[in-house]
N, C-alpha and C. Protein backbone atom coordinates (compact mmCIF):
# COMPACT_ATOMS: atom_id res chain seq x y z
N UNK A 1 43.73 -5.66 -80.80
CA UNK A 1 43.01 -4.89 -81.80
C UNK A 1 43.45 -3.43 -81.70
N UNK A 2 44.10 -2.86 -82.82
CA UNK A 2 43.79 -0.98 -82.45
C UNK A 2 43.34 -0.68 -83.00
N UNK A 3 43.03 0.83 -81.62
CA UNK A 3 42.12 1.61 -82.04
C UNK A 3 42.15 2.70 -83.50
N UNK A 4 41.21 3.21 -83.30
CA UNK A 4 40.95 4.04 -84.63
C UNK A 4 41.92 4.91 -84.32
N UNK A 5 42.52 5.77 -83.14
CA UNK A 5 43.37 6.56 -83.11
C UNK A 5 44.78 5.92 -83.08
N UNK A 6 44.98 4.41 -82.48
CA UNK A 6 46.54 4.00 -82.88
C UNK A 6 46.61 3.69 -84.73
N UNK A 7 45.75 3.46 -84.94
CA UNK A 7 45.77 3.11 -86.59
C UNK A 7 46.29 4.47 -87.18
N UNK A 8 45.33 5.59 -86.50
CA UNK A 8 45.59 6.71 -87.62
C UNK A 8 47.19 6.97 -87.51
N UNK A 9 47.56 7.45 -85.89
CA UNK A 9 48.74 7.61 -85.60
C UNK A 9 49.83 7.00 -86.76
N UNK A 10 49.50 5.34 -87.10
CA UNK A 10 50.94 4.88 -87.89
C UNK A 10 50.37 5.48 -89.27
N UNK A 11 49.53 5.14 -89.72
CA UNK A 11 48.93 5.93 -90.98
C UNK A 11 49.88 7.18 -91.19
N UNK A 12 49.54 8.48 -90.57
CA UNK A 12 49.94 9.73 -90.60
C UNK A 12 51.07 9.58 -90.70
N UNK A 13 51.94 8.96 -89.70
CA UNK A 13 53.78 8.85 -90.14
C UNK A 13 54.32 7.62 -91.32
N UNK A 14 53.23 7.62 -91.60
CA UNK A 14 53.50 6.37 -93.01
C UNK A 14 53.77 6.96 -94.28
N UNK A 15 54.86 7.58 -94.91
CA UNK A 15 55.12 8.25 -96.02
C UNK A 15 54.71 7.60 -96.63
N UNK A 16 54.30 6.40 -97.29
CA UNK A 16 54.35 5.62 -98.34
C UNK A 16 52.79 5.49 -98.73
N UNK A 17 51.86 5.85 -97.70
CA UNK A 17 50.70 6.34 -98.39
C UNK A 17 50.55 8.06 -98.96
N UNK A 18 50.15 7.55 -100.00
CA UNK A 18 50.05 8.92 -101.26
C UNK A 18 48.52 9.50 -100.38
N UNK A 19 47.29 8.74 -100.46
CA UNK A 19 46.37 9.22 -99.88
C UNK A 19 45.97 9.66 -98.57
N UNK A 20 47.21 9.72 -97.59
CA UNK A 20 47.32 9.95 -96.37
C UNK A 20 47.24 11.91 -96.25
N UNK A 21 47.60 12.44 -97.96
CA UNK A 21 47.89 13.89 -98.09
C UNK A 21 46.51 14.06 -97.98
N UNK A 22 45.42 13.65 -98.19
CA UNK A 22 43.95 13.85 -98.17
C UNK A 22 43.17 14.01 -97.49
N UNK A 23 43.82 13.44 -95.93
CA UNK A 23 42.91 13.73 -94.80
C UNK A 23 43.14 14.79 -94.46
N UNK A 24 41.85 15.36 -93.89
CA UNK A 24 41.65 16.81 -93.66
C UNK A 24 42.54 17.12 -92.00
N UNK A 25 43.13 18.49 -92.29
CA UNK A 25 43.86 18.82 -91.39
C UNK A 25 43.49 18.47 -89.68
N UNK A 26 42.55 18.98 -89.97
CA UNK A 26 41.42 18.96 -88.53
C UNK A 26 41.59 17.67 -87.27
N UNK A 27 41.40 16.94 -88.53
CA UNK A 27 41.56 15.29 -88.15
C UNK A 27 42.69 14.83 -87.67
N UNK A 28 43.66 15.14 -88.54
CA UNK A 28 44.72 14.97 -87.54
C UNK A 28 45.29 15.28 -86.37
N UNK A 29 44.46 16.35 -86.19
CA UNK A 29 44.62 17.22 -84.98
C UNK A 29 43.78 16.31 -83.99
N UNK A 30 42.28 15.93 -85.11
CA UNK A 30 41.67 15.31 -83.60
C UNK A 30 42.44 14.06 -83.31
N UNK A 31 43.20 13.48 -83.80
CA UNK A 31 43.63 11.93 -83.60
C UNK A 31 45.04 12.55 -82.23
N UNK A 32 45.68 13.25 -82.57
CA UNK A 32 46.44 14.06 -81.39
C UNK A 32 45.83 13.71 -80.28
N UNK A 33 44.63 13.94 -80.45
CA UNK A 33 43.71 14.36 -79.08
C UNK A 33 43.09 13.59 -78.44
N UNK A 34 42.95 12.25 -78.76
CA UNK A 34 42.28 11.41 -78.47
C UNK A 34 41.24 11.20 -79.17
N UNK A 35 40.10 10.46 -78.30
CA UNK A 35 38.79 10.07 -78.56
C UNK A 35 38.12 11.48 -78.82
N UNK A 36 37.18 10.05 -80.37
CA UNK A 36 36.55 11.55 -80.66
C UNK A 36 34.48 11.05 -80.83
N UNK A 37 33.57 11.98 -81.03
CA UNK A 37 32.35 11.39 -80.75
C UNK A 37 32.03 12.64 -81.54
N UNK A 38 30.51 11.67 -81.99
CA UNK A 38 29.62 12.20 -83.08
C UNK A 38 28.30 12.60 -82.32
N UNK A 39 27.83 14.17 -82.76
CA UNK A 39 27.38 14.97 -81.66
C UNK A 39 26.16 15.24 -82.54
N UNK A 40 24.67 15.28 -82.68
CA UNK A 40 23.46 15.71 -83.50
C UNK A 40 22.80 16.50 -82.84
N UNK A 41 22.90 18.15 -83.24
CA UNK A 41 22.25 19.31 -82.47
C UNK A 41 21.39 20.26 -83.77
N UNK A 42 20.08 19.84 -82.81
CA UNK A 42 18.87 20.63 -83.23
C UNK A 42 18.40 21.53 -82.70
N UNK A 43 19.54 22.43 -82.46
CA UNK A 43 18.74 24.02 -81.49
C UNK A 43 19.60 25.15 -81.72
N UNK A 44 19.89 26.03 -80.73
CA UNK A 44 20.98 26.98 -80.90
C UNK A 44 22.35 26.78 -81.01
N UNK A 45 22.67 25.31 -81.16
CA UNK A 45 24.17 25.13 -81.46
C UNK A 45 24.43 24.75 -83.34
N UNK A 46 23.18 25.02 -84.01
CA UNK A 46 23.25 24.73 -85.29
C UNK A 46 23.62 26.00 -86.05
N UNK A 47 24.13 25.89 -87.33
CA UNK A 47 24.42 26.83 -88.37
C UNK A 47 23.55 28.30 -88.33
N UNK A 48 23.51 29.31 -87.99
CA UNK A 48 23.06 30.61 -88.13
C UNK A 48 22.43 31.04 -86.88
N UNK A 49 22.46 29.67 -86.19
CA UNK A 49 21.94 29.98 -84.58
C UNK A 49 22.50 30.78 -83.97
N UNK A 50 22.69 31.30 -82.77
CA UNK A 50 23.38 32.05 -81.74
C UNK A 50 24.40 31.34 -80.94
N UNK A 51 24.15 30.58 -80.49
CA UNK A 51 25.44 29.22 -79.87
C UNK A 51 26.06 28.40 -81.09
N UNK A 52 26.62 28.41 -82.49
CA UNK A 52 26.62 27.84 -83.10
C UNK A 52 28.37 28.34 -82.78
N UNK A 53 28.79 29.40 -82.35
CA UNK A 53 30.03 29.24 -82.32
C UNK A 53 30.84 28.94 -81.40
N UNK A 54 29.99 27.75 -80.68
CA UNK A 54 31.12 27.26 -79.88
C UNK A 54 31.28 25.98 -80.39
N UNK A 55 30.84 25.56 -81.79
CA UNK A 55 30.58 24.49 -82.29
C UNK A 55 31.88 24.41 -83.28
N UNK A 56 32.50 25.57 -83.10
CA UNK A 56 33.53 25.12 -84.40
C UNK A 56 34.59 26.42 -84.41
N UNK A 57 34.34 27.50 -83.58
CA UNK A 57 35.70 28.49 -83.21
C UNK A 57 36.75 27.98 -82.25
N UNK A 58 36.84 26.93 -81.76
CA UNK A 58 38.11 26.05 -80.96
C UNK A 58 37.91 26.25 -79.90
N UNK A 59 37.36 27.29 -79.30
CA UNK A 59 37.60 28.28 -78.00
C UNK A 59 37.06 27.05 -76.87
N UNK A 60 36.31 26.15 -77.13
CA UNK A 60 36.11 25.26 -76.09
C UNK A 60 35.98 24.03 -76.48
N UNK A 61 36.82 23.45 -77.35
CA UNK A 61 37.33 22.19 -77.90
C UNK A 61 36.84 22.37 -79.48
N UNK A 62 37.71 20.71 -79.88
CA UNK A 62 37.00 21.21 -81.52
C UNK A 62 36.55 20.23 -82.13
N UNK A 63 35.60 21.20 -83.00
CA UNK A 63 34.02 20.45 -83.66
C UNK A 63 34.29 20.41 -85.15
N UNK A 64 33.77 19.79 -85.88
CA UNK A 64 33.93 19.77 -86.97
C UNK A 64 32.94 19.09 -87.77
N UNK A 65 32.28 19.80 -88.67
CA UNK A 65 30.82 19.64 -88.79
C UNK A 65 30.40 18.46 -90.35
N UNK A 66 29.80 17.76 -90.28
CA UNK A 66 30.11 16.67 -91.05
C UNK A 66 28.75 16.69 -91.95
N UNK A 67 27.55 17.09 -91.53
CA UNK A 67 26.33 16.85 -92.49
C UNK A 67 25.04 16.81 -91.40
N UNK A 68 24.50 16.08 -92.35
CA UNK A 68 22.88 17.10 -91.53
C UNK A 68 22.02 15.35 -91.50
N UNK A 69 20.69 15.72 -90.23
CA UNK A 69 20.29 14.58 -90.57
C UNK A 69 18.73 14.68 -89.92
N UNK A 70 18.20 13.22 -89.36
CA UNK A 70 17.01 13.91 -88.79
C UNK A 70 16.89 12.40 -88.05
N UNK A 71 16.31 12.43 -86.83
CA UNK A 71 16.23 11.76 -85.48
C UNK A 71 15.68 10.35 -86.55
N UNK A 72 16.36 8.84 -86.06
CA UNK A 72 15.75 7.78 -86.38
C UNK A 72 13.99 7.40 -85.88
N UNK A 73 13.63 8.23 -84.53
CA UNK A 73 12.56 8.16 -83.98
C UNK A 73 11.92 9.25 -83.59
N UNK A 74 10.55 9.41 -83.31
CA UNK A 74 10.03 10.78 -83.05
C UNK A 74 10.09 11.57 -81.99
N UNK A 75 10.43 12.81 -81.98
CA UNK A 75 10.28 13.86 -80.46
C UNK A 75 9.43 14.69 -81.00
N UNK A 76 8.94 14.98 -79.32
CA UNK A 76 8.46 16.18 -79.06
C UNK A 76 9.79 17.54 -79.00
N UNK A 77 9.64 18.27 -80.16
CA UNK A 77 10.55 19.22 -79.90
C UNK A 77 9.83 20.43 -79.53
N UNK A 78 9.95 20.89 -78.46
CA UNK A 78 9.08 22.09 -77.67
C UNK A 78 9.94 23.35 -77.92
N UNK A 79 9.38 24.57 -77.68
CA UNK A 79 10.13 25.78 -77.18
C UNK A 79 9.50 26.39 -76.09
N UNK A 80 10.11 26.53 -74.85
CA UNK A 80 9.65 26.68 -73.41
C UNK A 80 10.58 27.75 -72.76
N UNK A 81 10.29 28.18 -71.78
CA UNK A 81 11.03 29.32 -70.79
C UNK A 81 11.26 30.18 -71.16
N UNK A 82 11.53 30.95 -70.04
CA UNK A 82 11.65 32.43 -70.64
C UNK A 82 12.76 32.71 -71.19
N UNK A 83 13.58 31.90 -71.64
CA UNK A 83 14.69 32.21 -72.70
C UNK A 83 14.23 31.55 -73.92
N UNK A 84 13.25 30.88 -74.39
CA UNK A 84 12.70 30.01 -75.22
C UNK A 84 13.39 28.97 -76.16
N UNK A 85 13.54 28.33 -75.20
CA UNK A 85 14.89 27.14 -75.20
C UNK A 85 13.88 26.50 -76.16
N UNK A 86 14.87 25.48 -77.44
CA UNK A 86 14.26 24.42 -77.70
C UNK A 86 14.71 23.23 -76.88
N UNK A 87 13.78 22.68 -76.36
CA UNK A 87 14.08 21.60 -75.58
C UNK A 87 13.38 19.89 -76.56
N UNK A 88 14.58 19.04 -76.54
CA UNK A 88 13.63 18.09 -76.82
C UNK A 88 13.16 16.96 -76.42
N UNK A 89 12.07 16.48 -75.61
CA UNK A 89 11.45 15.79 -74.73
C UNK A 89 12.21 14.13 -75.20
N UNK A 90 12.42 13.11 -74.04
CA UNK A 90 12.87 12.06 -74.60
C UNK A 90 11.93 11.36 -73.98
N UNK A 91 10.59 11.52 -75.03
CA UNK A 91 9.35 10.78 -75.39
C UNK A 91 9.86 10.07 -76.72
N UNK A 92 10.17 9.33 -77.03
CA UNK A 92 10.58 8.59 -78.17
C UNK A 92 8.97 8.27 -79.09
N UNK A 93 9.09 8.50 -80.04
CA UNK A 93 7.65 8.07 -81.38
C UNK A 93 6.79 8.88 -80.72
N UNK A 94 6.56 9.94 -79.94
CA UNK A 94 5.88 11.13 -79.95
C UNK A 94 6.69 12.26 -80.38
N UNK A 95 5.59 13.08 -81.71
CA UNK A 95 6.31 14.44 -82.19
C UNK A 95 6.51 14.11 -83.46
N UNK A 96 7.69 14.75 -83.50
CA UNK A 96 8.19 14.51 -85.08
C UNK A 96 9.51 13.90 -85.43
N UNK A 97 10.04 13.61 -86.46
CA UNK A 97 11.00 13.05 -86.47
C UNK A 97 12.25 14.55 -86.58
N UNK A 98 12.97 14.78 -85.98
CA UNK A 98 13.89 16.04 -85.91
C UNK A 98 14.90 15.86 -86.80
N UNK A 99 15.23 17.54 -87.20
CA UNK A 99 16.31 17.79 -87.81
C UNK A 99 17.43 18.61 -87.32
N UNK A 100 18.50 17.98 -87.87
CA UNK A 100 19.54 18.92 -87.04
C UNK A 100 20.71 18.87 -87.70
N UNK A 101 22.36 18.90 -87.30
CA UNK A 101 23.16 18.65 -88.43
C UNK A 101 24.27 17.55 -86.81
N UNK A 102 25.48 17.52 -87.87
CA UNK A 102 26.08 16.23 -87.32
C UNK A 102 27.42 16.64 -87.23
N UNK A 103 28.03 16.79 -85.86
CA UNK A 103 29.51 17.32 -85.76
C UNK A 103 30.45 16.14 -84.98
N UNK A 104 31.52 16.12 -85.58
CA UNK A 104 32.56 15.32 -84.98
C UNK A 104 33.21 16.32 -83.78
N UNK A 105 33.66 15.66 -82.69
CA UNK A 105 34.01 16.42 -81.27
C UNK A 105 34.76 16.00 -80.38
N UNK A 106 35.86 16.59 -80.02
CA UNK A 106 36.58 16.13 -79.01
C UNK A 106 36.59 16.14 -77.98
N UNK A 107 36.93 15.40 -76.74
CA UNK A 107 36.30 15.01 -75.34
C UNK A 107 36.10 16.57 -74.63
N UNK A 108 37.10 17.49 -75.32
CA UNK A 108 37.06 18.46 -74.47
C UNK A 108 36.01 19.66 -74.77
N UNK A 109 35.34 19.38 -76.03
CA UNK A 109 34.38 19.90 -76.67
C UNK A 109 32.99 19.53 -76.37
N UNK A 110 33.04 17.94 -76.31
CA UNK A 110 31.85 17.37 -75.57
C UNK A 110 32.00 17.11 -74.42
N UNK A 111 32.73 17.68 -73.22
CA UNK A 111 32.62 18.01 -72.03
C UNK A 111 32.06 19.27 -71.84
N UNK A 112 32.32 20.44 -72.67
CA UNK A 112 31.58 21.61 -72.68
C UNK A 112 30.24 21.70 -73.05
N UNK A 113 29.76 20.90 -73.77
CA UNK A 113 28.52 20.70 -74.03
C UNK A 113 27.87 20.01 -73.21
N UNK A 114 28.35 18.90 -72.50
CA UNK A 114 28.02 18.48 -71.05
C UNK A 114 27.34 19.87 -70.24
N UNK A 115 28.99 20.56 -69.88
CA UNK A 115 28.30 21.89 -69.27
C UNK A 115 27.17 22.42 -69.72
N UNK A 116 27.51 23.07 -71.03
CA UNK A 116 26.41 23.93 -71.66
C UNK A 116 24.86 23.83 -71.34
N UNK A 117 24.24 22.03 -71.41
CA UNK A 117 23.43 21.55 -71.63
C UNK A 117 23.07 21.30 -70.23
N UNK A 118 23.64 21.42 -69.34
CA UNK A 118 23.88 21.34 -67.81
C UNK A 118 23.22 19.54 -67.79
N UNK A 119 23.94 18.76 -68.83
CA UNK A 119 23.54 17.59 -68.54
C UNK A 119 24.55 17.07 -66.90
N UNK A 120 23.98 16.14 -66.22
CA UNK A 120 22.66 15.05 -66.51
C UNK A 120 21.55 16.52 -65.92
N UNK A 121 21.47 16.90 -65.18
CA UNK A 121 20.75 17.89 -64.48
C UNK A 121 19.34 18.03 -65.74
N UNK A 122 19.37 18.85 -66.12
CA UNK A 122 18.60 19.46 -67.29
C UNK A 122 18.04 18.81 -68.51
N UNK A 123 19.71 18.12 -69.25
CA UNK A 123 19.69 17.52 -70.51
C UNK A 123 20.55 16.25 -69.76
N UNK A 124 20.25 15.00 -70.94
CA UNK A 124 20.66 14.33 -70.70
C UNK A 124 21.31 13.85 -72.41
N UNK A 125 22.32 13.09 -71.99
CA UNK A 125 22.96 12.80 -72.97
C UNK A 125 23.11 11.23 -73.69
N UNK A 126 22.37 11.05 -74.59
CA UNK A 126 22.22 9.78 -74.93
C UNK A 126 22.55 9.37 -76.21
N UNK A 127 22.95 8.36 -76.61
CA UNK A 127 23.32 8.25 -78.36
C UNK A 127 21.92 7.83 -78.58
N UNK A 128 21.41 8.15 -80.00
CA UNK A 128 20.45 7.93 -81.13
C UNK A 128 20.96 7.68 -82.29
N UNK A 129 20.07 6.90 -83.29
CA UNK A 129 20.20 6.50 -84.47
C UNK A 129 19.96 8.27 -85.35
N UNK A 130 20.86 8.62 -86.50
CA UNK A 130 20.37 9.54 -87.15
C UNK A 130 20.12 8.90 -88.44
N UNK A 131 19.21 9.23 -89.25
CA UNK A 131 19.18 9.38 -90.66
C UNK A 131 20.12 10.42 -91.46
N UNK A 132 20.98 9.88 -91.93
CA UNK A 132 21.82 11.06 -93.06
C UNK A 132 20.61 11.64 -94.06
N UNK A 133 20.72 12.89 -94.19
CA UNK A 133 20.57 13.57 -95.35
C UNK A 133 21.33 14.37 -96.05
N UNK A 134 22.56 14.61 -95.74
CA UNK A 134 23.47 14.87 -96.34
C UNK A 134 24.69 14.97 -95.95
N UNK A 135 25.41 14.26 -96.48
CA UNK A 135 26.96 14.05 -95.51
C UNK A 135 28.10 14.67 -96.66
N UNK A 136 28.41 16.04 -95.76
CA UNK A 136 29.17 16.77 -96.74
C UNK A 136 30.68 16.89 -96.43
N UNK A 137 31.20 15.84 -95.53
CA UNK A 137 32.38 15.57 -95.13
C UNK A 137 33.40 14.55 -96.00
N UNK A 138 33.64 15.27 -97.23
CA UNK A 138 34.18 14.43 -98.18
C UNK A 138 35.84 13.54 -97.88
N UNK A 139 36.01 14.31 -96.79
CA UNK A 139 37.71 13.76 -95.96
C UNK A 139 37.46 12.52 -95.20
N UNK A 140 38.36 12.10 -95.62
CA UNK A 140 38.18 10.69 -94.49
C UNK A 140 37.70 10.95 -92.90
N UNK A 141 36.67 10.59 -92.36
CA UNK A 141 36.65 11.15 -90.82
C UNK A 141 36.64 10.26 -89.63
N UNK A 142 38.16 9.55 -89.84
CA UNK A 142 38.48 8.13 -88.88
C UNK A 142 37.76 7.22 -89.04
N UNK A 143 36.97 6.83 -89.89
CA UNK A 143 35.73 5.74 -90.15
C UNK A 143 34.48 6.04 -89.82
N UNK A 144 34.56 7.54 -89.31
CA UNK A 144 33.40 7.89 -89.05
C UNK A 144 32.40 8.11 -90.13
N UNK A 145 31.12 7.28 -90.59
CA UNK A 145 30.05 7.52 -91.29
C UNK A 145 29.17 6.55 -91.22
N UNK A 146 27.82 7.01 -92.34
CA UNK A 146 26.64 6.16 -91.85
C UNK A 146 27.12 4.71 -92.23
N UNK A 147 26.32 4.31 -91.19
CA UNK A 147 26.40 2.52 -92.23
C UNK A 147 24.98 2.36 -93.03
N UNK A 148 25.00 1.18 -93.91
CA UNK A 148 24.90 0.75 -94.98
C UNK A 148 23.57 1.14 -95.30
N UNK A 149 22.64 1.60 -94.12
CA UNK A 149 20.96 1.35 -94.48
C UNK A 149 20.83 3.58 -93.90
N UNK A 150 22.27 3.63 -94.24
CA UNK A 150 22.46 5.81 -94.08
C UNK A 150 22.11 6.34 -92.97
N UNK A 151 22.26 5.56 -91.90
CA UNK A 151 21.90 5.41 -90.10
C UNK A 151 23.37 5.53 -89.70
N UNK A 152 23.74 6.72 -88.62
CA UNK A 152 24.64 7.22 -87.64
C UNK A 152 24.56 7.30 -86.54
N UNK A 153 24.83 6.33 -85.52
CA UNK A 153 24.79 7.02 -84.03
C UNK A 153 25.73 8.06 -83.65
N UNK A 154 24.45 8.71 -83.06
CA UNK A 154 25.16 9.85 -82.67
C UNK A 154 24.89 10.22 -81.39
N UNK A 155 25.43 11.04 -80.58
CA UNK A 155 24.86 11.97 -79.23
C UNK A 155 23.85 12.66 -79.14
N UNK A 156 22.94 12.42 -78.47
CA UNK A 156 21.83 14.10 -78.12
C UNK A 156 21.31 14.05 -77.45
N UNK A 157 21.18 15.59 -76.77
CA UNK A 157 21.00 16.20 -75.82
C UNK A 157 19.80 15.83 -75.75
N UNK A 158 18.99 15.42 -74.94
CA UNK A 158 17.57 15.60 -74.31
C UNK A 158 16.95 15.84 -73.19
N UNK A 159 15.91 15.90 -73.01
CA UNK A 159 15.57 15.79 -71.51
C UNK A 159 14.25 14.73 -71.08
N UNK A 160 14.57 14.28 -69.76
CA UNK A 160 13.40 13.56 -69.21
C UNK A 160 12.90 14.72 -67.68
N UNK A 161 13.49 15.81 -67.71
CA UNK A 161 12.92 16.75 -66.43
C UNK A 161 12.52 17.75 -67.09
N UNK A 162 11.09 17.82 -67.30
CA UNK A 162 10.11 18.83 -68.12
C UNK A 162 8.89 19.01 -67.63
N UNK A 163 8.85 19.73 -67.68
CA UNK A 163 6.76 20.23 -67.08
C UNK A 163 6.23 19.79 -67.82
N UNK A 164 5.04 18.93 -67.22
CA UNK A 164 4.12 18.07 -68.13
C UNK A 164 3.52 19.03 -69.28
N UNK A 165 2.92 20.06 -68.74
CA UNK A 165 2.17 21.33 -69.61
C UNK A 165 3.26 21.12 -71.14
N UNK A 166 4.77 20.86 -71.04
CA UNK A 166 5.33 21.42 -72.18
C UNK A 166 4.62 20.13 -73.10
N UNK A 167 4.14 19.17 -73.03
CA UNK A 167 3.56 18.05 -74.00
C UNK A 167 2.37 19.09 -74.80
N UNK A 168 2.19 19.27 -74.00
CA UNK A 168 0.63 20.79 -74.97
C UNK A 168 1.41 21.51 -75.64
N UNK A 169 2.49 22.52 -75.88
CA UNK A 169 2.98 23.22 -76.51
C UNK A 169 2.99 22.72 -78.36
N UNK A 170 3.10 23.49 -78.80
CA UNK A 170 3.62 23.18 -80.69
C UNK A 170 4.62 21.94 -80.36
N UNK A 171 4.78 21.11 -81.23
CA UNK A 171 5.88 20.51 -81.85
C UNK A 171 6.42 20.86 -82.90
N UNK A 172 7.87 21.14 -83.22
CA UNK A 172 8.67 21.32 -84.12
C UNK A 172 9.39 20.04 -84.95
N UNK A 173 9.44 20.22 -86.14
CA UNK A 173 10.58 18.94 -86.77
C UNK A 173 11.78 20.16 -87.32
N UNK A 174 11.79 21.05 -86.91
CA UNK A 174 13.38 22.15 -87.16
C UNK A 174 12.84 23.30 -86.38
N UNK A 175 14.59 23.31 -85.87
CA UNK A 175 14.27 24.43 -85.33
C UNK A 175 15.01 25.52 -86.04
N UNK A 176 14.50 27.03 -85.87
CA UNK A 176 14.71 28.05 -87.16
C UNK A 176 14.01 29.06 -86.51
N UNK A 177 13.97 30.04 -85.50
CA UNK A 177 12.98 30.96 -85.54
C UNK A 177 13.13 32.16 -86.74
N UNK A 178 14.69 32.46 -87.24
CA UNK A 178 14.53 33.28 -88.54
C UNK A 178 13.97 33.10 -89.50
N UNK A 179 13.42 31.81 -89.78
CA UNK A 179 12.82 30.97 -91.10
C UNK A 179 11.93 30.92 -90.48
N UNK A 180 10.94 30.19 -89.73
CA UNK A 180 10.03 29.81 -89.20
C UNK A 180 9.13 31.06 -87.68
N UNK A 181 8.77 31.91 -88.30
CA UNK A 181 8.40 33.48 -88.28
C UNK A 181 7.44 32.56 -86.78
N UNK A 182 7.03 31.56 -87.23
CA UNK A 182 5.80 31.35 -85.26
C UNK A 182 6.86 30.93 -84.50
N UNK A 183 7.60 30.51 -84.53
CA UNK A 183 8.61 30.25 -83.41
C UNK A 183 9.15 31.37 -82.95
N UNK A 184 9.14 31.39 -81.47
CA UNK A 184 9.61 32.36 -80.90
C UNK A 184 11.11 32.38 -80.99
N UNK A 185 11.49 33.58 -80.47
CA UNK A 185 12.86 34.27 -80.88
C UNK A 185 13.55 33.65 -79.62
N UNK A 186 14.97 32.57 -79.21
CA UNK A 186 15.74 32.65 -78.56
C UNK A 186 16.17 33.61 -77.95
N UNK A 187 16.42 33.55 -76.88
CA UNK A 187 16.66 34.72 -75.67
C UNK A 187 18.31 34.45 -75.79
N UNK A 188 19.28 35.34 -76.00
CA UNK A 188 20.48 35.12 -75.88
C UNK A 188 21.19 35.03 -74.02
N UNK A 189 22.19 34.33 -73.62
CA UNK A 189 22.13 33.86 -72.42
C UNK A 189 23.54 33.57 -72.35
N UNK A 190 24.57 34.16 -71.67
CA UNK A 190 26.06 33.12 -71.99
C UNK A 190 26.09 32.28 -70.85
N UNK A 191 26.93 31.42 -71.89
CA UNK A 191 27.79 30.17 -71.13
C UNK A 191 28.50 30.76 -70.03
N UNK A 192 28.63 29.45 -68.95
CA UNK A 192 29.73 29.70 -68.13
C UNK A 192 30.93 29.24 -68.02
């Protein structure tokens, strides 16, 4: 059987497909690269956030952002510590159902997010079902998309090492403190 990356490989050197000019540059780059994985982040690695640019400036692998969606099952999405992390509890059908968006990623991109997330330590990293709500990745993305009932597995970050107290806190279904004026303001913090 081959894989999605030996397929693309003959694809790409296959002159004789006309629609091969269509796949987005990116992609080909990720097929270069190996294995690639579908990543769903609902915190400071999303669009207008503060960590959002390590999500797609290259500088620590590359992301490429495909559409938006919201958790198949419910969390508790908290904001805790004194950097006021959103953290989201992996209490499954407690909370809300979350929103976030949906990036394609290469091993060396989701090894940094490993770091970032200081998974397993902190966060842990698990695939979930997403709900599409909007998939704005009109390029072919290696077969990557929802199947038939608009459900994506994807990666996300969670945690099972949390202070009980954070179950009392607000629950969130987005996180936004520029939009959403009661949420506290993220503490900026760099990576290592």
């Amino acid at each position: 059987m081959l894989s999605i990356r030996s397929a693309l490989a003959v694809i790409i050197r296959t002159p004789n497909y006309c629609w091969q000019k269509k796949i987005d540059p990116m992609i080909k780059r990720f097929a270069a690269l190996g294995k690639m994985s579908t990543v769903f982040v609902y915190g400071t690695l999303k669009k207008g956030q503060p960590n959002h640019h390590y999500m797609t400036d290259g500088t620590k692998g590359k992301g490429k952002y495909c559409g938006k969606g919201w958790t198949d099952q419910k969390y508790p999405l908290v904001i805790a510590r004194q950097y006021n992390i959103p953290f989201l509890l992996n209490v499954p059908g407690m909370g809300q159902e979350v929103t976030g968006e949906i990036y394609l990623v290469d091993d060396q991109l989701l090894q940094f997010l490993d770091e970032f997330e200081s998974c397993p330590e902190m966060y842990q990293r698990t695939p979930v079902g997403i709900h599409i709500q909007k998939w704005e990745d009109g390029n072919d993305t290696l077969g990557v998309k929802p199947d038939i009932d608009g459900i994506l597995m994807c990666f996300m970050y969670s945690t099972t090492t949390y202070e009980p107290d954070w179950l009392k806190l607000p629950y969130y279904n987005d996180y936004d403190p520029s939009r959403y004026h009661e949420q506290p303001k993220y503490v900026v913090h760099k990576a290592k």
